[in-house]
Structures are given as C-alpha cells and as structure tokens.
C-alpha atoms as a PDB file:
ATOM      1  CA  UNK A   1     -36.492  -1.472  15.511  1.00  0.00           C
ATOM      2  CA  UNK A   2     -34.294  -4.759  15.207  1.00  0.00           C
ATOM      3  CA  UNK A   3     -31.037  -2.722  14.308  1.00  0.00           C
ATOM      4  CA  UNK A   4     -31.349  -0.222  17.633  1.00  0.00           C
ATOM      5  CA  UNK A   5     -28.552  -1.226  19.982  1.00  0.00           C
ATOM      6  CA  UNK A   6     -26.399  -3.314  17.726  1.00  0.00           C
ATOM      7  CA  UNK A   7     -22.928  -1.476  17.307  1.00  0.00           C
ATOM      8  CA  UNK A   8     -20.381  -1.465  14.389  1.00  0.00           C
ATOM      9  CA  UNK A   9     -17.245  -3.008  14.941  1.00  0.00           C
ATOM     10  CA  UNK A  10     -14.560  -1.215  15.793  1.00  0.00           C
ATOM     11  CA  UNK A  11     -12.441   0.062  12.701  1.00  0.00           C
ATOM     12  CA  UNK A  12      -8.893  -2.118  12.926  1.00  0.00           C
ATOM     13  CA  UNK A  13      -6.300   0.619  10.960  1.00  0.00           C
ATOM     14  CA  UNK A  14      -3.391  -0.942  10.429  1.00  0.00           C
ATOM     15  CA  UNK A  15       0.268   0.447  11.866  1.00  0.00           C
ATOM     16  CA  UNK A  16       2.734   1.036   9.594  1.00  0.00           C
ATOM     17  CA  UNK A  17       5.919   2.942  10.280  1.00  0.00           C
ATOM     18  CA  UNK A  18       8.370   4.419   7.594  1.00  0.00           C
ATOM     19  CA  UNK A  19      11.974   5.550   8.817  1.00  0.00           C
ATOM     20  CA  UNK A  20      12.646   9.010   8.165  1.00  0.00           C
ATOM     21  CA  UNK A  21      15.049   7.796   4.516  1.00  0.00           C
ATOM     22  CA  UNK A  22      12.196   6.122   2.938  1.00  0.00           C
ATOM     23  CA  UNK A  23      10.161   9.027   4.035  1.00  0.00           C
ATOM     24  CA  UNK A  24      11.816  11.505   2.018  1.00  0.00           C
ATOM     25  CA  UNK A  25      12.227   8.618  -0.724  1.00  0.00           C
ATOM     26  CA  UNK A  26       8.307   7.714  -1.378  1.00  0.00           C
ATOM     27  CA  UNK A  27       7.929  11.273  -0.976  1.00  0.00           C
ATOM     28  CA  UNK A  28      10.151  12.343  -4.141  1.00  0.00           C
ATOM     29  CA  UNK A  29       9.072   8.992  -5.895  1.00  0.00           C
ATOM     30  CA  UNK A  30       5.469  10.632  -4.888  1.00  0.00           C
ATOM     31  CA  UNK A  31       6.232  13.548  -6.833  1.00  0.00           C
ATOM     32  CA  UNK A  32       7.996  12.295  -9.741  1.00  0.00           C
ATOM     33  CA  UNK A  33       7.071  12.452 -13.346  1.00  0.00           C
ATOM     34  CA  UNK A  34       9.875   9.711 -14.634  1.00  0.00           C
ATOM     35  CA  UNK A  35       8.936   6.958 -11.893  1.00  0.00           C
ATOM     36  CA  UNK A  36       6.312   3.741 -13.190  1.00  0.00           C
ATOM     37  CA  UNK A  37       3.177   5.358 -12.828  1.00  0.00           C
ATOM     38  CA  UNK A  38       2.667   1.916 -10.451  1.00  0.00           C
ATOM     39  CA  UNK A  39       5.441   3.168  -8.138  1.00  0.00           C
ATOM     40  CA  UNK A  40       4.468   6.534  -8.368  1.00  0.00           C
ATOM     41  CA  UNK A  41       0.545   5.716  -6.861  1.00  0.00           C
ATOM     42  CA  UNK A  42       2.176   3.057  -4.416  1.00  0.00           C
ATOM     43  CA  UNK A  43       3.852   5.836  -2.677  1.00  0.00           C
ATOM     44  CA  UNK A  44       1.149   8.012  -2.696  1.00  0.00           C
ATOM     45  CA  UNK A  45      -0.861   5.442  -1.144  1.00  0.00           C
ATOM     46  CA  UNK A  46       1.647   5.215   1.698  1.00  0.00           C
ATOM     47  CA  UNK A  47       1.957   8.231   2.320  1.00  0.00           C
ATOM     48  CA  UNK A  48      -1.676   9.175   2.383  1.00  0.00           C
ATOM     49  CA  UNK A  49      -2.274   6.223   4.370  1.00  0.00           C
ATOM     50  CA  UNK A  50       0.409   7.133   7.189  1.00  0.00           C
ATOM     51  CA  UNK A  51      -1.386  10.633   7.149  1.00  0.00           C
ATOM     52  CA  UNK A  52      -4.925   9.478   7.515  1.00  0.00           C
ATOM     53  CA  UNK A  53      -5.139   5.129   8.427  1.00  0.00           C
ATOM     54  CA  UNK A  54      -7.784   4.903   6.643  1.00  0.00           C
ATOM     55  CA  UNK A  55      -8.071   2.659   3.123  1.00  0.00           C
ATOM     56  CA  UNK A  56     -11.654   4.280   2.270  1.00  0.00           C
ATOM     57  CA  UNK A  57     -10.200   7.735   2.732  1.00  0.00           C
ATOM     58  CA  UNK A  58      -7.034   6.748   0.954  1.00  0.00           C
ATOM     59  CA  UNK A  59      -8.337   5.112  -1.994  1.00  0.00           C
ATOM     60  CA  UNK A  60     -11.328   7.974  -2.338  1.00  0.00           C
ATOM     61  CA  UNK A  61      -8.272  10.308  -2.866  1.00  0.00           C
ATOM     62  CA  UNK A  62      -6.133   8.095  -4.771  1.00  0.00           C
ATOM     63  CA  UNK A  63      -8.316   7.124  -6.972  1.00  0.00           C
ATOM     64  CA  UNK A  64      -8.193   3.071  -6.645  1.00  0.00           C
ATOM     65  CA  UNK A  65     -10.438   0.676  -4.647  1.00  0.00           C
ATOM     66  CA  UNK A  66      -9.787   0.244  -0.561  1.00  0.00           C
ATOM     67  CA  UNK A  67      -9.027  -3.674  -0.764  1.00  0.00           C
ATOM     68  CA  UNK A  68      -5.804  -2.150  -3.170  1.00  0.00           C
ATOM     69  CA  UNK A  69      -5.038   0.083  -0.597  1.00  0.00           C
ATOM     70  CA  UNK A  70      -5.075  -2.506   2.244  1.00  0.00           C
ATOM     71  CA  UNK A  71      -3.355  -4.731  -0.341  1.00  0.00           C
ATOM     72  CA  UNK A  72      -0.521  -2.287  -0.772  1.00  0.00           C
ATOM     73  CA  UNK A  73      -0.415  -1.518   2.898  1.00  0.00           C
ATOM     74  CA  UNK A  74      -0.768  -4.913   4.677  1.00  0.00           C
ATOM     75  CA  UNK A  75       0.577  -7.150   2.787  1.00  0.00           C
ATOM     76  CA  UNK A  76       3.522  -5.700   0.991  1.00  0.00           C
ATOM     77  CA  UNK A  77       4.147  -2.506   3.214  1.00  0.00           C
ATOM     78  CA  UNK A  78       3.971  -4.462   6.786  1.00  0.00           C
ATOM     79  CA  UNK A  79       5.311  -7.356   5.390  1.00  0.00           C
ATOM     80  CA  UNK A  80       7.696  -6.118   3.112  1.00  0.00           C
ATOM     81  CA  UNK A  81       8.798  -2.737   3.979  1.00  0.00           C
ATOM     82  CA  UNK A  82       7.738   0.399   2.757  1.00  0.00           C
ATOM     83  CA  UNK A  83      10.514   0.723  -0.048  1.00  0.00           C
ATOM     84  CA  UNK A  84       9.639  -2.965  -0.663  1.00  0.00           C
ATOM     85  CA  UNK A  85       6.101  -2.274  -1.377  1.00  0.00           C
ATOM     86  CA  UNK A  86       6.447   0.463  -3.555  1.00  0.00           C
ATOM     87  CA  UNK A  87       8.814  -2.116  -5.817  1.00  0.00           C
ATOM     88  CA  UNK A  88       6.647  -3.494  -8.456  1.00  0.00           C
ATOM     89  CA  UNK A  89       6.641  -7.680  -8.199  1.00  0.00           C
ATOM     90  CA  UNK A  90       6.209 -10.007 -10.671  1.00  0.00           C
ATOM     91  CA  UNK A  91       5.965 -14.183  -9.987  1.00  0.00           C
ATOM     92  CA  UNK A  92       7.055 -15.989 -12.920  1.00  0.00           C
ATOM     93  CA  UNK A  93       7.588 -19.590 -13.194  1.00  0.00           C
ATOM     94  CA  UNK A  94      11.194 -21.256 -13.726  1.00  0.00           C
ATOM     95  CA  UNK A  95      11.321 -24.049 -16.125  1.00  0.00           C
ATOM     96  CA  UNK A  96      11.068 -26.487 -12.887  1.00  0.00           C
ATOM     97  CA  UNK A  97       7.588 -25.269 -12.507  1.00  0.00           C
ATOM     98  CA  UNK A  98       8.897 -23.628  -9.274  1.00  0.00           C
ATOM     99  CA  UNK A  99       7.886 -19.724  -8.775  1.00  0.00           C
ATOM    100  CA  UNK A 100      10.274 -17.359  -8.256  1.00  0.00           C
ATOM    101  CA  UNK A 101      10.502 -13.634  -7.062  1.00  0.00           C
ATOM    102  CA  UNK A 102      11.693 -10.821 -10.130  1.00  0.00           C
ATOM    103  CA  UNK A 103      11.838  -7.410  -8.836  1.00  0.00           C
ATOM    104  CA  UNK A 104      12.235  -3.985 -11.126  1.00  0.00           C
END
C-alpha cells in the first residue's frame, strides 16, 4: 500500500511552567464555585494540561475543542503567564480608533 512506511510527525507539546503560587492559585480558582465560569475552565485547562501535554486529552476532559486548549495554553499561558491567561481579555476600541487592553 501507498501509506506503508510514511510516519506521523512527531507530536510538538508545548512547555509551560507554573511557579508553585499560581499553582495553588489556578488550583483553588479550579475549584471554585464564585469564580467566572471562563476563569474557572481556564484553570482547569492549565492544570490538566501541565498534568497530561496534551490539547486532545485536555479538551476531551474539559469539555471544549483542542485549538481552545492550545489557544489558552500557547498564546496566553506562554505568552502571558499562567495567572495572565486565566484573566479574561477584552479589546475594545478607544474613540481614536486605537485598541486597547481591559482586563477583569
């Protein structure tokens, strides 16, 4: 057959290191019943993702689509920071047509 010999490429899981303090944080943000529900799955997402680097895995258990795992995890948790990521972000225009950052 034509397919015999050709190889996958290799899987490319993304690093991502939390200090010990944001640790405990996204794990009692994980938990909480108060939190955004938005906070409350980006933490989870984290978390599951620091356990297992995998954003199939991760999103199978979280319940959302890889490409908003890999979202969360590349480019607002490596970018970012982990607390960072887990901050929800909204771009909003100024009245100079100029976009600026609002975080809450």
């Amino acid at each position: 057959m034509w397919w015999q010999g050709i190889t996958a490429a290799p899987r490319r899981a993304l690093e991502l290191s939390i200090c010990s303090d944001d640790l405990s944080l996204l794990a009692s943000i994980a938990r909480s019943r108060t939190e955004p529900a938005i906070r409350v799955q980006r933490a989870r997402m984290l978390l599951a993702y620091r356990a297992n680097p995998s954003s199939t895995a991760v999103g199978e258990q979280i319940g959302v689509m890889r490409h908003t795992v890999r979202r969360c995890v590349l480019q607002r948790a490596q970018r970012l920071g982990a607390m960072a990521a887990v901050v929800p972000v909204v771009w909003t225009a100024s009245g100079e047509n100029k976009l600026r950052l609002v975080s809450g």
